[in-house]
PDB file of N, CA and C in Angstrom:
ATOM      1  N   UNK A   1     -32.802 -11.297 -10.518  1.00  0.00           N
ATOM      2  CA  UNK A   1     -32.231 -10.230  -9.728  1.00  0.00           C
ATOM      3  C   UNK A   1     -31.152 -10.826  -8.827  1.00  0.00           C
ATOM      4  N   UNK A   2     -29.849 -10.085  -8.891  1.00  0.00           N
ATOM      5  CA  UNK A   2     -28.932 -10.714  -7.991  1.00  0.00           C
ATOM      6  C   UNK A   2     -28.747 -10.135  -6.748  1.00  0.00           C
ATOM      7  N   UNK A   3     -28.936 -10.570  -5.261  1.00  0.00           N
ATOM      8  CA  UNK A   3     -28.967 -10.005  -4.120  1.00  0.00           C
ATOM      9  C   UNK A   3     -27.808 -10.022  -3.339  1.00  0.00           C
ATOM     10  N   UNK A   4     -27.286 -11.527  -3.705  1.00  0.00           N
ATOM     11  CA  UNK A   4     -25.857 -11.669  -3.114  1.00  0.00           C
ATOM     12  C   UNK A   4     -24.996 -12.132  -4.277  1.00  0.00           C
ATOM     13  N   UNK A   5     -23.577 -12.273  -4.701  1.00  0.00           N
ATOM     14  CA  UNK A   5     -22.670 -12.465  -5.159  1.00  0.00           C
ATOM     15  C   UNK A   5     -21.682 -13.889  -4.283  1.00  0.00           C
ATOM     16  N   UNK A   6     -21.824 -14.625  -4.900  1.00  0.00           N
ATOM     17  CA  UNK A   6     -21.330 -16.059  -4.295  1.00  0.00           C
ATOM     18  C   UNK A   6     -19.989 -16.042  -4.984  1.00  0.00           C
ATOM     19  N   UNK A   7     -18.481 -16.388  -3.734  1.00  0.00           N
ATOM     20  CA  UNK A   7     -17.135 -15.941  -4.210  1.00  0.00           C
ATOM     21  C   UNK A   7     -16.651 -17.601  -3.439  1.00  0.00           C
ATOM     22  N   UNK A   8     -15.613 -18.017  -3.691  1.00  0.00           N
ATOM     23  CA  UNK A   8     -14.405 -18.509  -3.339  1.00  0.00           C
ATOM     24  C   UNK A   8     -13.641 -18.357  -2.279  1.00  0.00           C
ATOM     25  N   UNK A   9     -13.265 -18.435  -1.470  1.00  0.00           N
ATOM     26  CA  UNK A   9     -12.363 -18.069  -0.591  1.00  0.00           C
ATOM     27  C   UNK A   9     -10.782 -18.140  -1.174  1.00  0.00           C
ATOM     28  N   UNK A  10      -9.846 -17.581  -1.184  1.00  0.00           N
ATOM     29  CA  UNK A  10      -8.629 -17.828  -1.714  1.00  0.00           C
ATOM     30  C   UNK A  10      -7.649 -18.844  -0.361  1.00  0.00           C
ATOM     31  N   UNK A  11      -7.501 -20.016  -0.731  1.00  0.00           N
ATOM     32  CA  UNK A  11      -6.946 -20.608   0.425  1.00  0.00           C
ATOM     33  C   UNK A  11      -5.432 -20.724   0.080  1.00  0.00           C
ATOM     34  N   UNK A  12      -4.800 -20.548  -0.548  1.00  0.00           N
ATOM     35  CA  UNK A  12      -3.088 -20.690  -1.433  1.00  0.00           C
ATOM     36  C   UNK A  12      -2.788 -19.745  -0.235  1.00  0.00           C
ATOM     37  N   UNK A  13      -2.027 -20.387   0.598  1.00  0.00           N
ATOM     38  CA  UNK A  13      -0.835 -19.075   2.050  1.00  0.00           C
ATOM     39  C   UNK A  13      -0.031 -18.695   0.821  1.00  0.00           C
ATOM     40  N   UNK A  14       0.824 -19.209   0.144  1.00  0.00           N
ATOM     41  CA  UNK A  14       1.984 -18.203  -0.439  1.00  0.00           C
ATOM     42  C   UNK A  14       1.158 -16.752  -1.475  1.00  0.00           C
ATOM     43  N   UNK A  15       0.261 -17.055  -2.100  1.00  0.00           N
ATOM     44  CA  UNK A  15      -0.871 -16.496  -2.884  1.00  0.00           C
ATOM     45  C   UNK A  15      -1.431 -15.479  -2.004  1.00  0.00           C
ATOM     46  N   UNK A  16      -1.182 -15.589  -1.089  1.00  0.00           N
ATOM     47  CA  UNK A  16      -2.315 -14.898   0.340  1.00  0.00           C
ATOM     48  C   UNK A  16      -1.114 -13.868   0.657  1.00  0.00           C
ATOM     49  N   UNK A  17      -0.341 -14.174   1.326  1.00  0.00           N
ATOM     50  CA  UNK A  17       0.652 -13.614   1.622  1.00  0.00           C
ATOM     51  C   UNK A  17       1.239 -12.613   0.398  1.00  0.00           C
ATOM     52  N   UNK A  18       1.481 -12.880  -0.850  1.00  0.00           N
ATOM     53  CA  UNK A  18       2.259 -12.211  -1.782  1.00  0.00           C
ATOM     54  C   UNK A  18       1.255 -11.024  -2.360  1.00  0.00           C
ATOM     55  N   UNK A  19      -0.237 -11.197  -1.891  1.00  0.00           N
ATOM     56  CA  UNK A  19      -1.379  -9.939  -1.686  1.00  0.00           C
ATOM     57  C   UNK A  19      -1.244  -9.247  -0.737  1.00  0.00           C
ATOM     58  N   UNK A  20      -1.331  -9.986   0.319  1.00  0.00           N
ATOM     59  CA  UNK A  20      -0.682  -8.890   1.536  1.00  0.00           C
ATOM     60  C   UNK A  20      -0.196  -8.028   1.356  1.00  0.00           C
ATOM     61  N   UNK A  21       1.241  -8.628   1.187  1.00  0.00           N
ATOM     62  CA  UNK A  21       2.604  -8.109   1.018  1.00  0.00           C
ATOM     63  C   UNK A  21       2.624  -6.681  -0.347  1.00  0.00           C
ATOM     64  N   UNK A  22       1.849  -7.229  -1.409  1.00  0.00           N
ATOM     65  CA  UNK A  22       1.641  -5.992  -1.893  1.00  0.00           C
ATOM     66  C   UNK A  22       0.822  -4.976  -1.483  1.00  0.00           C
ATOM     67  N   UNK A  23      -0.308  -5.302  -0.984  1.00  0.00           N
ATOM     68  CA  UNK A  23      -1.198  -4.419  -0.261  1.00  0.00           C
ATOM     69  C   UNK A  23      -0.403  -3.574   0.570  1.00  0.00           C
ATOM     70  N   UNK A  24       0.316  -4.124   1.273  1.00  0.00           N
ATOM     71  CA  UNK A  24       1.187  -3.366   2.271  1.00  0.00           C
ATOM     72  C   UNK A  24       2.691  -2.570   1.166  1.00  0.00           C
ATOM     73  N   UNK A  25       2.791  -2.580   0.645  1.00  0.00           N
ATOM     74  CA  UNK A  25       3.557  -1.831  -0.513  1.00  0.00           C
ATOM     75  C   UNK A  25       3.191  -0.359  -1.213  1.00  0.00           C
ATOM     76  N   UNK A  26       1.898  -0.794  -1.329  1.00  0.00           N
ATOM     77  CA  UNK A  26       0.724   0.400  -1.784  1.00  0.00           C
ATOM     78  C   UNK A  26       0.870   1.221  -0.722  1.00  0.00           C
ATOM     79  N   UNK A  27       0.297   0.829  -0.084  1.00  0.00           N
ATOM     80  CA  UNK A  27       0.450   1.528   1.602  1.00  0.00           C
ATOM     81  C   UNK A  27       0.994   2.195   1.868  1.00  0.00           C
ATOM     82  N   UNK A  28       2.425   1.480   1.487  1.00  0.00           N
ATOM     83  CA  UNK A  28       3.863   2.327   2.046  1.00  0.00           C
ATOM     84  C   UNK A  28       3.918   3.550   0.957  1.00  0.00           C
ATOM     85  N   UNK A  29       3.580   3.342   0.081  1.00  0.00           N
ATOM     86  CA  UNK A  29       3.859   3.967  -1.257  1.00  0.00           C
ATOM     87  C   UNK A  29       3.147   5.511  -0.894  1.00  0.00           C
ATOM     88  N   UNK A  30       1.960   4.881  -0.348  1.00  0.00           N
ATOM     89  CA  UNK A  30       1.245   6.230  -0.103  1.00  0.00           C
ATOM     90  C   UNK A  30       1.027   6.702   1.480  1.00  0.00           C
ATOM     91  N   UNK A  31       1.824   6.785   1.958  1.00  0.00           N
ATOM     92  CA  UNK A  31       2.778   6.981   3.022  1.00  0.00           C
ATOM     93  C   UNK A  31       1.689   6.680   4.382  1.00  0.00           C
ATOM     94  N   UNK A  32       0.989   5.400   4.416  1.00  0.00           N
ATOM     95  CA  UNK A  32      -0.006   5.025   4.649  1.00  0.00           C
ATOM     96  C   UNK A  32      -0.031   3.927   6.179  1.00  0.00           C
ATOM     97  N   UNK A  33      -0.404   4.376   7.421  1.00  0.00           N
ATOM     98  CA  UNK A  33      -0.433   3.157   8.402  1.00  0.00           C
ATOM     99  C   UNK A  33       0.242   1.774   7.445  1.00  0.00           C
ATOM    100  N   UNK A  34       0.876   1.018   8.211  1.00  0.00           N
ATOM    101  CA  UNK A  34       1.274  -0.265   8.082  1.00  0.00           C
ATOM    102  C   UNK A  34       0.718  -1.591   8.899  1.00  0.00           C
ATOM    103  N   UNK A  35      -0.563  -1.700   8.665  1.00  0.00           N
ATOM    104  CA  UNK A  35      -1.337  -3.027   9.382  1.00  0.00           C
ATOM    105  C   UNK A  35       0.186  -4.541   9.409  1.00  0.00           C
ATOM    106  N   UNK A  36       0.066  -5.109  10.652  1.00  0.00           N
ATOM    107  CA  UNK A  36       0.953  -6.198  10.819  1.00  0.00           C
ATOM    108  C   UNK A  36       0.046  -7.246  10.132  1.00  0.00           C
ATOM    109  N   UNK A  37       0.793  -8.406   9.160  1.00  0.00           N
ATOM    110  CA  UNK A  37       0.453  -9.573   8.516  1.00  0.00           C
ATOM    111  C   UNK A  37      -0.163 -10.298   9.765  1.00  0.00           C
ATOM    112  N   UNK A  38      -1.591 -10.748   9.749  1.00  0.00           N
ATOM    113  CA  UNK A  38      -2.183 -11.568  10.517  1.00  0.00           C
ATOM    114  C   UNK A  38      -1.974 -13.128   9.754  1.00  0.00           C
ATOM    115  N   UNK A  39      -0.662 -13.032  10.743  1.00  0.00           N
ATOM    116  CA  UNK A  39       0.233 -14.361  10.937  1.00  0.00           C
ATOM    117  C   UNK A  39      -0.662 -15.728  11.434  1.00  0.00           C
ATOM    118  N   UNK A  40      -1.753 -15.614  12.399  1.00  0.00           N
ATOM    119  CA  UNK A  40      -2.375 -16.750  12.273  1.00  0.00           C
ATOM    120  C   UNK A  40      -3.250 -16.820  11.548  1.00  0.00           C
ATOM    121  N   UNK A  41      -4.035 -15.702  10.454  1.00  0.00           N
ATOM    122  CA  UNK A  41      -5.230 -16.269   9.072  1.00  0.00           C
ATOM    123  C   UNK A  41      -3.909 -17.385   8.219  1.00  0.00           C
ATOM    124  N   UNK A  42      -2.486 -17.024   8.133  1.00  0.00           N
ATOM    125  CA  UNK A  42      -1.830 -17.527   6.972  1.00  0.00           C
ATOM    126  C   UNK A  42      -1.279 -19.027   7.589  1.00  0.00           C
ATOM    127  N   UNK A  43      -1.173 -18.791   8.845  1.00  0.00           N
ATOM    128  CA  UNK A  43      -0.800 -20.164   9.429  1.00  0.00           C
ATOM    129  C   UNK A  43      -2.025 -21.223   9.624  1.00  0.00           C
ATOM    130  N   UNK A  44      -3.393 -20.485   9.494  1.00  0.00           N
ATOM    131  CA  UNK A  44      -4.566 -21.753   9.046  1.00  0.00           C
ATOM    132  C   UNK A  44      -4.307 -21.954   7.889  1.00  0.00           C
ATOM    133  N   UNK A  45      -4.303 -21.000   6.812  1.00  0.00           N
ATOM    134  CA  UNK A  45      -3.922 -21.546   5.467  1.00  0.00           C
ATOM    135  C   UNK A  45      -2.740 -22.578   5.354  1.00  0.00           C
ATOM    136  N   UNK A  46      -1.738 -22.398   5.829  1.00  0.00           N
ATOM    137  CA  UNK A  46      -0.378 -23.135   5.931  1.00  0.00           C
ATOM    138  C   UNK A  46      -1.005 -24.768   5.984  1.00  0.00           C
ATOM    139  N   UNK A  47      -1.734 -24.894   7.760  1.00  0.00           N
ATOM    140  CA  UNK A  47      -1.797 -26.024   8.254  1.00  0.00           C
ATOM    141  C   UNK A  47      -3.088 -26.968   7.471  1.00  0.00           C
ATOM    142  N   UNK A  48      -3.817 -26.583   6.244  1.00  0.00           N
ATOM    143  CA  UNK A  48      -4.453 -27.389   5.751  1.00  0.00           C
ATOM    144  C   UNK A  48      -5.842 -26.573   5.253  1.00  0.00           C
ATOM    145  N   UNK A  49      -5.929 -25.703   5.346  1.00  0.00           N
ATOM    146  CA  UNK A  49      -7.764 -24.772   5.479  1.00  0.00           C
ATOM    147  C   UNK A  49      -8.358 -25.209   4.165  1.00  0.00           C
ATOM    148  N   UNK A  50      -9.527 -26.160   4.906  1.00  0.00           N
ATOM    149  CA  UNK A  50     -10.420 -26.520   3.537  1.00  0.00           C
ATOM    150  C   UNK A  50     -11.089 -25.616   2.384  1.00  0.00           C
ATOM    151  N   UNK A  51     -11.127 -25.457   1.572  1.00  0.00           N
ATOM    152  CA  UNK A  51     -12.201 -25.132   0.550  1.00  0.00           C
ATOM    153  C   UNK A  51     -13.367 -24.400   0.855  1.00  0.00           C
ATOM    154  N   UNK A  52     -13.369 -23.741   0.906  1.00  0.00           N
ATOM    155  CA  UNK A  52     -14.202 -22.454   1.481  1.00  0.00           C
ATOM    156  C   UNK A  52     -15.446 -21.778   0.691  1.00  0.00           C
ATOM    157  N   UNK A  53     -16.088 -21.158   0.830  1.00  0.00           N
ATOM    158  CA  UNK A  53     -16.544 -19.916   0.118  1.00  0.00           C
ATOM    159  C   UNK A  53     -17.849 -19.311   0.801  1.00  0.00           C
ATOM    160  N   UNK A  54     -17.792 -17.829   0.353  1.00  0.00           N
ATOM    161  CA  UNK A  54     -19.010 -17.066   0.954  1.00  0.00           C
ATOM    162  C   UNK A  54     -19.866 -16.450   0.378  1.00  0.00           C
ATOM    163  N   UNK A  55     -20.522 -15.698   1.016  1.00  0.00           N
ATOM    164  CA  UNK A  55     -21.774 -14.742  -0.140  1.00  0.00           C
ATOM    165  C   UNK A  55     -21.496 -13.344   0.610  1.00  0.00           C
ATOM    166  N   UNK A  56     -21.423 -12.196  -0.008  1.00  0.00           N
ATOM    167  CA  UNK A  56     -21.876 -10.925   0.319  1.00  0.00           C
ATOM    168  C   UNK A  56     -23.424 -10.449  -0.191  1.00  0.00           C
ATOM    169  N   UNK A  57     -23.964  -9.648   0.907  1.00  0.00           N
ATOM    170  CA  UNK A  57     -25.271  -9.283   0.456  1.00  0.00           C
ATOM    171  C   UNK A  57     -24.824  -7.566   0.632  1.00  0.00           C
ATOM    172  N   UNK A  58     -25.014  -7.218  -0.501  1.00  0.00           N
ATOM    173  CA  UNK A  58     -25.159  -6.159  -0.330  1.00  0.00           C
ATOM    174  C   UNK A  58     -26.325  -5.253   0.041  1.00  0.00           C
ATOM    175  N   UNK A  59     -26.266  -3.753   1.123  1.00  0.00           N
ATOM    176  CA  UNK A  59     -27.852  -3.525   1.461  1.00  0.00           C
ATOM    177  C   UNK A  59     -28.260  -2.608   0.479  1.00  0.00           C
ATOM    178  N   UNK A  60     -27.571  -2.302  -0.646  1.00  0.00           N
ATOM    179  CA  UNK A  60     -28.060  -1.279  -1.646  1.00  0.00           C
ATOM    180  C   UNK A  60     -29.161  -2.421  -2.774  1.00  0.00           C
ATOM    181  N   UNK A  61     -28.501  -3.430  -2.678  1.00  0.00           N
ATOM    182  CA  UNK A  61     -29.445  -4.548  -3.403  1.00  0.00           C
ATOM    183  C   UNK A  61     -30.314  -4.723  -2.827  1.00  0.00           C
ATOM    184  N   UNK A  62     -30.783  -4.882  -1.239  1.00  0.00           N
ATOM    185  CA  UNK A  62     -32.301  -5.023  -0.619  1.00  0.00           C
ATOM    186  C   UNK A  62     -32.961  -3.604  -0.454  1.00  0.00           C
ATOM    187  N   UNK A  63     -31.728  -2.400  -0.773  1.00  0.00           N
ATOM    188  CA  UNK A  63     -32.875  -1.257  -0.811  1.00  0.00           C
ATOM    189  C   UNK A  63     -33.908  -1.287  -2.107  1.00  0.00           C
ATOM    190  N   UNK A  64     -32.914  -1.646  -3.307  1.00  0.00           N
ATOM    191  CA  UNK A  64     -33.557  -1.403  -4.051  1.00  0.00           C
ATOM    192  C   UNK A  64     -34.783  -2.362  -4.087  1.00  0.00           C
ATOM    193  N   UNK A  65     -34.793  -4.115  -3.992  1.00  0.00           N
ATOM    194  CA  UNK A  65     -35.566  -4.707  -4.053  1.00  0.00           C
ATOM    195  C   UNK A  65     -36.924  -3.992  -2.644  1.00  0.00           C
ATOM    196  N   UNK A  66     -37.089  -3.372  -1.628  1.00  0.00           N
ATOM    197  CA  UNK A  66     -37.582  -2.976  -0.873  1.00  0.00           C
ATOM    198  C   UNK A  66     -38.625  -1.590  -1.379  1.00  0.00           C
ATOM    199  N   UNK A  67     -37.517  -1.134  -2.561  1.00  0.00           N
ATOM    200  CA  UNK A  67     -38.363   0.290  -2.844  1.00  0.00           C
ATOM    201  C   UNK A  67     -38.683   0.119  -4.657  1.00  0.00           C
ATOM    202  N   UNK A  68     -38.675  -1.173  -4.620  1.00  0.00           N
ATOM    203  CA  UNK A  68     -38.958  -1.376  -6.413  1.00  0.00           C
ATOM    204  C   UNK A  68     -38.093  -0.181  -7.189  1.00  0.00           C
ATOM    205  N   UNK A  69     -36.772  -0.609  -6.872  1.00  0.00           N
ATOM    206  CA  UNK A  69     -36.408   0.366  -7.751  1.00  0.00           C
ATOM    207  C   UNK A  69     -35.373  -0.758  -9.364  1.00  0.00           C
ATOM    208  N   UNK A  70     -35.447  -0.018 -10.058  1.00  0.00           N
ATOM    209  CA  UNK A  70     -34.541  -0.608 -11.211  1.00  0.00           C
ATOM    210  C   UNK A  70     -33.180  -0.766 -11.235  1.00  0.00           C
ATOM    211  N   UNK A  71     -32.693   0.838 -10.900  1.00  0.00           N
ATOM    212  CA  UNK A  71     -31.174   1.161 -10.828  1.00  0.00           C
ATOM    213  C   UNK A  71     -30.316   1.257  -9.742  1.00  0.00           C
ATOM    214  N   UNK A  72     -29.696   0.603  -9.599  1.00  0.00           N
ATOM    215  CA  UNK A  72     -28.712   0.612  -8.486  1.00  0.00           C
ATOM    216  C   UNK A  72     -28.528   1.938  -7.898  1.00  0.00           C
ATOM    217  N   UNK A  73     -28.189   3.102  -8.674  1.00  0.00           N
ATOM    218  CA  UNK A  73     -28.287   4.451  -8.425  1.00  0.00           C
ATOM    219  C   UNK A  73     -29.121   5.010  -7.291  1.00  0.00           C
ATOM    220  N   UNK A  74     -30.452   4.746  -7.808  1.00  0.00           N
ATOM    221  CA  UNK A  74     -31.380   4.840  -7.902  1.00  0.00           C
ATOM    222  C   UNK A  74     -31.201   4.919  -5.805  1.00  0.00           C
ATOM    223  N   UNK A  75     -30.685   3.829  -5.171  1.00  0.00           N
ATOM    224  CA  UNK A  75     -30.629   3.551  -3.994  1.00  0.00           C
ATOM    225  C   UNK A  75     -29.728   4.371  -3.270  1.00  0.00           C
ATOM    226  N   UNK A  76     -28.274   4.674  -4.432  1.00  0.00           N
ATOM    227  CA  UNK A  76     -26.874   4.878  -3.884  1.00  0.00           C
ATOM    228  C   UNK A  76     -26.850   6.552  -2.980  1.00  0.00           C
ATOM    229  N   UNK A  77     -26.473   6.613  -2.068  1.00  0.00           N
ATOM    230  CA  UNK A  77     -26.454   8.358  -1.720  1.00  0.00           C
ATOM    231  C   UNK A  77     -25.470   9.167  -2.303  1.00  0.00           C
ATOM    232  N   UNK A  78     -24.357   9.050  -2.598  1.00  0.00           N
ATOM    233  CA  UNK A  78     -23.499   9.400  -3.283  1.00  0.00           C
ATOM    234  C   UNK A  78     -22.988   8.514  -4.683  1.00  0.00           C
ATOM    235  N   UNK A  79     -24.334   8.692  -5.759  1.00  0.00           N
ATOM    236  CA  UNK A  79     -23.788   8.033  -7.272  1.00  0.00           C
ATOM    237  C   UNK A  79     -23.300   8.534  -8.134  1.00  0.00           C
ATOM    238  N   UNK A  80     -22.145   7.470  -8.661  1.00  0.00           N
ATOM    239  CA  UNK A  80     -21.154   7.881  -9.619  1.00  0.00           C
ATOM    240  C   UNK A  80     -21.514   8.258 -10.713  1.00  0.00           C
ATOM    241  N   UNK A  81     -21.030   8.526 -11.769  1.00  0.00           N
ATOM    242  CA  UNK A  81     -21.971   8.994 -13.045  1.00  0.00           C
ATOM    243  C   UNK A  81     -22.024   7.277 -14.114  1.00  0.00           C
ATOM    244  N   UNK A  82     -20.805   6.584 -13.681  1.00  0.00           N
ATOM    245  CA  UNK A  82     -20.789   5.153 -14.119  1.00  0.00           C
ATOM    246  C   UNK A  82     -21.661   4.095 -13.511  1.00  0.00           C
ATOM    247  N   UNK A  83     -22.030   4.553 -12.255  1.00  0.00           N
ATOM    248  CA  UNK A  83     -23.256   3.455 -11.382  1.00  0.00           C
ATOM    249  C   UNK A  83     -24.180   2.813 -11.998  1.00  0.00           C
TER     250      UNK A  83
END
């Protein structure tokens, strides 16, 4: 049973930035607030930021493990018909 999902951190600033930068494109596209580039996450990346990574736990995964359930659904309050 998987509870958390273990990821990478993306540490590449130009890589980081050129997501941003599209993120903020989308945005515009959909005529959407414009969040300012948090200029110092990219300037730790710049100045060296080690190798990273994290876990998300999701709480629909400890509902289900909590209520023995099988299906993810099963937990969700609003499920998709693909869930």
């Amino acid at each position: 049973m998987e509870l958390c999902n273990g990821y990478t951190e993306l540490t590449d600033v130009a890589e980081q930035r050129r997501r941003f930068n599209a993120d903020l494109e989308i945005r515009r596209n959909m005529g959407k607030p414009l969040p300012t580039l948090d200029e110092n996450f990219l300037g730790a990346l710049e100045s060296g930021m080690p190798a990273c990574s994290g876990v998300a736990l999701g709480l629909d995964r400890l509902f289900m493990l909590a209520m023995n359930k099988k299906e993810i659904k099963d937990v969700i309050l609003f499920p998709s018909p693909i869930a």
